[in-house]
Protein backbone atom coordinates (compact mmCIF):
# COMPACT_ATOMS: atom_id res chain seq x y z
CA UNK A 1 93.68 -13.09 26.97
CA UNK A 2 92.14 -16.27 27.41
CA UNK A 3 88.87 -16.07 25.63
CA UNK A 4 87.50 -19.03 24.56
CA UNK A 5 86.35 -16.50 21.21
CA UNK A 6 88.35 -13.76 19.56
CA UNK A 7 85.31 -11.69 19.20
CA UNK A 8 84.66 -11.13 22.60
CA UNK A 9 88.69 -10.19 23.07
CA UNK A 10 88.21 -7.73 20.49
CA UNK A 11 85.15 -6.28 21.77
CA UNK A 12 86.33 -5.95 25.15
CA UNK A 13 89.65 -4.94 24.77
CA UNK A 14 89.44 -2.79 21.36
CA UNK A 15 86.63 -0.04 21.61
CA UNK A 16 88.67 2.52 22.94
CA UNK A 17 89.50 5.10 20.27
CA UNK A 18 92.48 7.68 19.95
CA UNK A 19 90.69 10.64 21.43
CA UNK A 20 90.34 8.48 24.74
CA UNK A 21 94.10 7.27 24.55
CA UNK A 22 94.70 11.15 24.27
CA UNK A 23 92.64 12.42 27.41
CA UNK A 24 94.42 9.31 29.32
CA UNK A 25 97.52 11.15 28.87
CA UNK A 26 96.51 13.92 29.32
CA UNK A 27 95.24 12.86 32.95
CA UNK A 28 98.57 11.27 33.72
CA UNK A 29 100.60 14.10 32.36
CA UNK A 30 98.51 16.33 35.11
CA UNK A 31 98.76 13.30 37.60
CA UNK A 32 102.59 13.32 37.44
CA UNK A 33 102.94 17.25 37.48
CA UNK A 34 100.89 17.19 40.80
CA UNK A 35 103.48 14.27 42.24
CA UNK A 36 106.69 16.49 41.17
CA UNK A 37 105.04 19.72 43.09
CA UNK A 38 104.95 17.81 46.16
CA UNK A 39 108.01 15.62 46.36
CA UNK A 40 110.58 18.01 48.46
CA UNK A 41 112.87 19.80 45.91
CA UNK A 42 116.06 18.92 48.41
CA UNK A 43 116.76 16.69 51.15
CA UNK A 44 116.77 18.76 53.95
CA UNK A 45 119.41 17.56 56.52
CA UNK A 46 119.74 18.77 59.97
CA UNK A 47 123.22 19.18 61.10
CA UNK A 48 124.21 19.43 65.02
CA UNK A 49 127.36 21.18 65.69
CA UNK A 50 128.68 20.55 69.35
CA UNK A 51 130.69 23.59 70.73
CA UNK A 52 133.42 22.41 73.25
């Protein structure tokens, strides 16, 4: 990462545990849920017929 140390790499980058990996997922799991209820289910076309 660029750190002139390992220590501070590992102290910055490693103090997140496996409960907060879990609720992270759990965030984007409900994150991507809300996206899917609001993309349009079907392209909705509109179609002009010309009578002659």
């Amino acid at each position: 990462m660029g750190h002139s140390d390992i220590g501070v790499t590992m102290n910055v980058y490693t103090h997140l545990g496996l409960d907060d990996a879990a609720e992270e997922m759990d965030r984007l799991n409900k994150v991507e849920k809300i996206r899917e209820e609001l993309e349009p289910k079907e392209e909705v076309t509109q179609k002009i017929f010309r009578g002659v």
